[in-house]
Protein backbone atom coordinates (compact mmCIF):
# COMPACT_ATOMS: atom_id res chain seq x y z
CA UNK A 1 248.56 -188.21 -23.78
CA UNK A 2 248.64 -184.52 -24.02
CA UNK A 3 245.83 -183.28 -26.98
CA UNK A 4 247.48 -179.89 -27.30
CA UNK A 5 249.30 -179.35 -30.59
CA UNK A 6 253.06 -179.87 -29.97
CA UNK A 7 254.93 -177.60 -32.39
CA UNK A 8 256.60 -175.36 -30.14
CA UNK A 9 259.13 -172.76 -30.33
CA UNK A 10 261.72 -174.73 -30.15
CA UNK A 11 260.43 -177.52 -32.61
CA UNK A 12 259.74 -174.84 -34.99
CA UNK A 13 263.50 -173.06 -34.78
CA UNK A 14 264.92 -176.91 -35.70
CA UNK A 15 262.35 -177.47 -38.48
CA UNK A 16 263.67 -174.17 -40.04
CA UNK A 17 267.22 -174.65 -38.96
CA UNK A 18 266.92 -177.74 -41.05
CA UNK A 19 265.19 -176.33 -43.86
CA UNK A 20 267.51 -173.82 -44.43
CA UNK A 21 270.21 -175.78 -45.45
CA UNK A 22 268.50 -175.86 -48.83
CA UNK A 23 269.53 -171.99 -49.07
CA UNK A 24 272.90 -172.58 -48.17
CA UNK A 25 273.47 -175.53 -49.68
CA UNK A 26 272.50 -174.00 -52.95
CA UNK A 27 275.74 -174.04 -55.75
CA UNK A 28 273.75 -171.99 -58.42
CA UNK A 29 274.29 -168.22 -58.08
CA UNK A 30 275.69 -167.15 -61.42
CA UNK A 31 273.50 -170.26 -63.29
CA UNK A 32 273.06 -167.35 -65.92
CA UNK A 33 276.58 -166.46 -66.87
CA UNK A 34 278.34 -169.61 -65.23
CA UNK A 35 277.60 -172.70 -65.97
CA UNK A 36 279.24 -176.26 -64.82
CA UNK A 37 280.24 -179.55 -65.72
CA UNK A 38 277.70 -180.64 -62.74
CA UNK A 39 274.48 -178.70 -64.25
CA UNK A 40 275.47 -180.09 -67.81
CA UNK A 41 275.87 -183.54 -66.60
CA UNK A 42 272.20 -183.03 -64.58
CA UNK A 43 270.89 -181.97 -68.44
CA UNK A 44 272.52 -184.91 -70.12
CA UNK A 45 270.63 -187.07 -67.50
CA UNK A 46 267.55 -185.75 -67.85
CA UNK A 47 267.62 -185.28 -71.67
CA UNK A 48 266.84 -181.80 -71.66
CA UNK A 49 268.44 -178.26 -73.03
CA UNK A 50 270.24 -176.04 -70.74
CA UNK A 51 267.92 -173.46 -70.84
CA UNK A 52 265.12 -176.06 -69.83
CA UNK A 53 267.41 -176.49 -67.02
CA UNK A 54 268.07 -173.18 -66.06
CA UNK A 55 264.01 -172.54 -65.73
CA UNK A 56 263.57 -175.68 -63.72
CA UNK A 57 266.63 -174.17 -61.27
CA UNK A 58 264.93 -170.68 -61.27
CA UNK A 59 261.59 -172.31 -60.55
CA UNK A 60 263.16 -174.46 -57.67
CA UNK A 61 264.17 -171.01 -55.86
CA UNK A 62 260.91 -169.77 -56.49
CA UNK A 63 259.52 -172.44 -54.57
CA UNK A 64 262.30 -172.29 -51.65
CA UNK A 65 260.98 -168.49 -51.45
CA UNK A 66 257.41 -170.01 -50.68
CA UNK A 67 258.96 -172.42 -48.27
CA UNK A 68 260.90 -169.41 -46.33
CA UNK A 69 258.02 -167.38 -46.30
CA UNK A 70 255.72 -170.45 -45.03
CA UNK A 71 258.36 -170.60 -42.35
CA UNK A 72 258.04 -167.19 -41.20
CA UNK A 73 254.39 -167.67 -40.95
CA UNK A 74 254.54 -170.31 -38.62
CA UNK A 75 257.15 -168.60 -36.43
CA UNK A 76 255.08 -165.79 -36.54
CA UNK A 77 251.72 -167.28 -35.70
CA UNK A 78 253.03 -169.55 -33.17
CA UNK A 79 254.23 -166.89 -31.35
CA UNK A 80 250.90 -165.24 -31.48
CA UNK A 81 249.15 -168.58 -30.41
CA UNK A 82 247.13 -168.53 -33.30
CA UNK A 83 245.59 -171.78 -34.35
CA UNK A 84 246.46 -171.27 -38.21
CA UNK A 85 249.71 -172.17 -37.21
CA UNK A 86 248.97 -175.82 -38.13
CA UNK A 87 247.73 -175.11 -41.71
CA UNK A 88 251.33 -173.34 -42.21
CA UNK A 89 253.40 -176.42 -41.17
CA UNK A 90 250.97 -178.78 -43.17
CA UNK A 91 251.50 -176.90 -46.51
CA UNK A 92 255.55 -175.93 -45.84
CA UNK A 93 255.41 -179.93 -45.47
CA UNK A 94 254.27 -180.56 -48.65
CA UNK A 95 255.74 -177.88 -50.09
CA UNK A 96 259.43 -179.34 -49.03
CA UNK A 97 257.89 -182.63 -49.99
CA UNK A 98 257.26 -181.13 -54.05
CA UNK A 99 260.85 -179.73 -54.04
CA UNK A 100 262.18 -183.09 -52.86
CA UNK A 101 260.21 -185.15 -55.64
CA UNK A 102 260.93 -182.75 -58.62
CA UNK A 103 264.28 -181.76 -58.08
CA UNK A 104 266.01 -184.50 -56.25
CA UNK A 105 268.92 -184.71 -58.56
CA UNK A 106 269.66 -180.82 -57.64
CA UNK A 107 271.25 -182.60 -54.45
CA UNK A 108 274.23 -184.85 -56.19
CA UNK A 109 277.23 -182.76 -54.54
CA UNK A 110 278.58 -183.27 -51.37
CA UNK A 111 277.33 -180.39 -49.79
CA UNK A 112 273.89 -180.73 -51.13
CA UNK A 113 273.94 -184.48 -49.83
CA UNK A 114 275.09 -183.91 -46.60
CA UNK A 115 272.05 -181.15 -46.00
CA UNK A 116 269.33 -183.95 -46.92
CA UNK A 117 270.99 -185.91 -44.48
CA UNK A 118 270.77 -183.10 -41.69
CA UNK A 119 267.19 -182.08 -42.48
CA UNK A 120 266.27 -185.68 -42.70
CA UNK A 121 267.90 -186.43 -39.02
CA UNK A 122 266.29 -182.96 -37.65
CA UNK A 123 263.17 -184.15 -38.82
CA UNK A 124 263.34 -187.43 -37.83
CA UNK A 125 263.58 -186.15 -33.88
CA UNK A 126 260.67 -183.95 -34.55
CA UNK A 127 258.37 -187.06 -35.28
CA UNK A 128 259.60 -188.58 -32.59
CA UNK A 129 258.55 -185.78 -30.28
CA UNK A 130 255.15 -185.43 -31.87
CA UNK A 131 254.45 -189.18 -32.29
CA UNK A 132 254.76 -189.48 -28.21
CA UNK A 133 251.96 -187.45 -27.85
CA UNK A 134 249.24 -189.21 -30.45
CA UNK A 135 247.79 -192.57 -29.73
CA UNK A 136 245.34 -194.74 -31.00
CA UNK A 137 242.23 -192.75 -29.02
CA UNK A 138 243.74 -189.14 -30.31
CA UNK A 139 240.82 -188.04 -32.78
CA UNK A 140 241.90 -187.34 -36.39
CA UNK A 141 240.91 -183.51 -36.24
CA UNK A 142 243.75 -183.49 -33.05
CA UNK A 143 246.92 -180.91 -33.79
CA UNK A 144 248.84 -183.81 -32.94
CA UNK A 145 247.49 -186.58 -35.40
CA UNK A 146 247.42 -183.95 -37.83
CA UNK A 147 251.16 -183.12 -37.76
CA UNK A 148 252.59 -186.45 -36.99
CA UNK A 149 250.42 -188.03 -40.68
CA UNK A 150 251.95 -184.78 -42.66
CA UNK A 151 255.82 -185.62 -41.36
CA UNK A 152 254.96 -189.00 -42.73
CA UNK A 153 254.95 -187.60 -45.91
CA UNK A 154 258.08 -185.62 -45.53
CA UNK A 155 259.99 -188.00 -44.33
CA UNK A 156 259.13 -190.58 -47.08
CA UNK A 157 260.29 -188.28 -49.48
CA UNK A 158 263.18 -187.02 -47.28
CA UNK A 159 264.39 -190.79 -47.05
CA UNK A 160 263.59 -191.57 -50.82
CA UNK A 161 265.35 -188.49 -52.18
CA UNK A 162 268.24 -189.41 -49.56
CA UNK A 163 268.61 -192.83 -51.04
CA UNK A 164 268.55 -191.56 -54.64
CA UNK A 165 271.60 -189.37 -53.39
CA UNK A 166 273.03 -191.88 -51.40
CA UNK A 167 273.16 -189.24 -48.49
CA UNK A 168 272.56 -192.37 -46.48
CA UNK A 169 272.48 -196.08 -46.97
CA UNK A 170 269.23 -198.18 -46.50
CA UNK A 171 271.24 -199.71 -43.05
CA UNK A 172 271.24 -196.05 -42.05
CA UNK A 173 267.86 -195.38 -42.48
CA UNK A 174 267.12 -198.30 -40.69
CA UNK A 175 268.56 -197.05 -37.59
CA UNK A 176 266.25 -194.17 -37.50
CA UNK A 177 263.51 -196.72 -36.23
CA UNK A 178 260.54 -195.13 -37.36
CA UNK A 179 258.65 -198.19 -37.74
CA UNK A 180 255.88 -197.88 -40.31
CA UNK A 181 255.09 -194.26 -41.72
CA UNK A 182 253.18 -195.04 -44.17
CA UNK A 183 250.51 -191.87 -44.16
CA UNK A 184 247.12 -192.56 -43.50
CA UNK A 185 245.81 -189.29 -44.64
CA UNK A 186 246.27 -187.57 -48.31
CA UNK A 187 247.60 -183.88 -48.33
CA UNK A 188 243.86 -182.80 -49.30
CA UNK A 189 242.35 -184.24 -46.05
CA UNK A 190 245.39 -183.00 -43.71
CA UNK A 191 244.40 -179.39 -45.40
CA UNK A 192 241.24 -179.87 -44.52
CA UNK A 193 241.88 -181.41 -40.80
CA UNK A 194 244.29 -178.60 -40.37
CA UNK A 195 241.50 -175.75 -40.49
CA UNK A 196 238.64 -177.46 -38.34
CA UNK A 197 239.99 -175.90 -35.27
CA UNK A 198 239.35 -172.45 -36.97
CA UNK A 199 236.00 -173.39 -38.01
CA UNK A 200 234.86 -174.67 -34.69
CA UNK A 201 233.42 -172.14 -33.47
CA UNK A 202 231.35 -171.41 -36.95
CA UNK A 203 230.21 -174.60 -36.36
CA UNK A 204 229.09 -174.55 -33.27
CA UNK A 205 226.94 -171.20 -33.96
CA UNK A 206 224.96 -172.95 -36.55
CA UNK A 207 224.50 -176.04 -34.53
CA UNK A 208 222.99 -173.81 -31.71
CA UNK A 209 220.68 -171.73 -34.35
């Protein structure tokens, strides 16, 4: 098994191929002049005001705007080689993985449905790819082991906001055959895995003083 981290180019272009669906999947432009049926229906549900809405909307974009620019760091440090490329895809992760849980129901319509079922899929493939390269000797501070525990997060929250949405039935999921991804690690220790490599060489300077 290869111990080299395995988010290339080309894994990175469909993790933010996938991601971007979110942006263009989006049905709230004129939330401040126009608003629908749907987002009055999502207000009902949740027993809150319209304007409560409208802040939990704005905030949602403000958080897609973190996840873009996440994504352009890791495209950009990737393509520099540099090892902080990791920590990016650990915290865009997590970050899609916050969206997910808080604003689920922002994802009822068609459109919206149909993107959690794309990103889900896209990321499903990238696991795959990643989870052929980690084994049961790969050591935990490995790019590898590192990437494959945080898209166990993502993809429990993909699947269980996909679900909620019925953007795909539990038979469906099924055929994904991901076996167990239940994550080993919490988001605080895959932070803190995800900058050792950077702090290696700290390390080893104070080890040889």
């Amino acid at each position: 098994m290869t111990q080299s981290f395995m988010l290339t180019q080309e894994t990175i272009s469909t993790f933010q191929a996938q991601v971007e669906l979110f942006e263009q999947c989006l049905h709230f432009p004129n939330i401040q002049h126009n608003v629908s049926a749907e987002i009055a229906e999502i207000a009902n549900t949740r027993s809150i005001s319209l304007d409560e809405l409208k802040q939990e909307i704005a905030q949602f974009k403000q958080k897609l705007d973190r996840l873009f620019k996440l994504l352009d760091k890791i495209s950009e440090t990737a393509n520099k080689g540099e090892i902080t490329v990791l920590l990016y895809f650990v915290k865009s992760v997590f970050l899609l993985k916050e969206i997910l849980e808080a604003n689920w129901d922002l994802f009822l319509g068609n459109n919206e449905r149909e993107a959690i079922k794309k990103i889900t899929s896209g990321s499903v493939v990238i696991y795959k790819k990643i989870k052929n390269a980690v084994s049961p000797e790969t050591p935990k501070k490995d790019g590898n082991y590192v990437a494959l525990e945080t898209l166990k997060h993502g993809l429990k929250s993909l699947i269980e906001a996909g679900l909620r949405v019925n953007a795909f039935s539990q038979e469906e999921v099924n055929t994904f055959d991901l076996g167990d991804i239940t994550p080993q690690e919490s988001e605080t220790v895959l932070i803190f895995l995800s900058t050792m490599k950077k702090w290696e060489p700290v390390y080893k300077r104070l080890a040889a003083s």
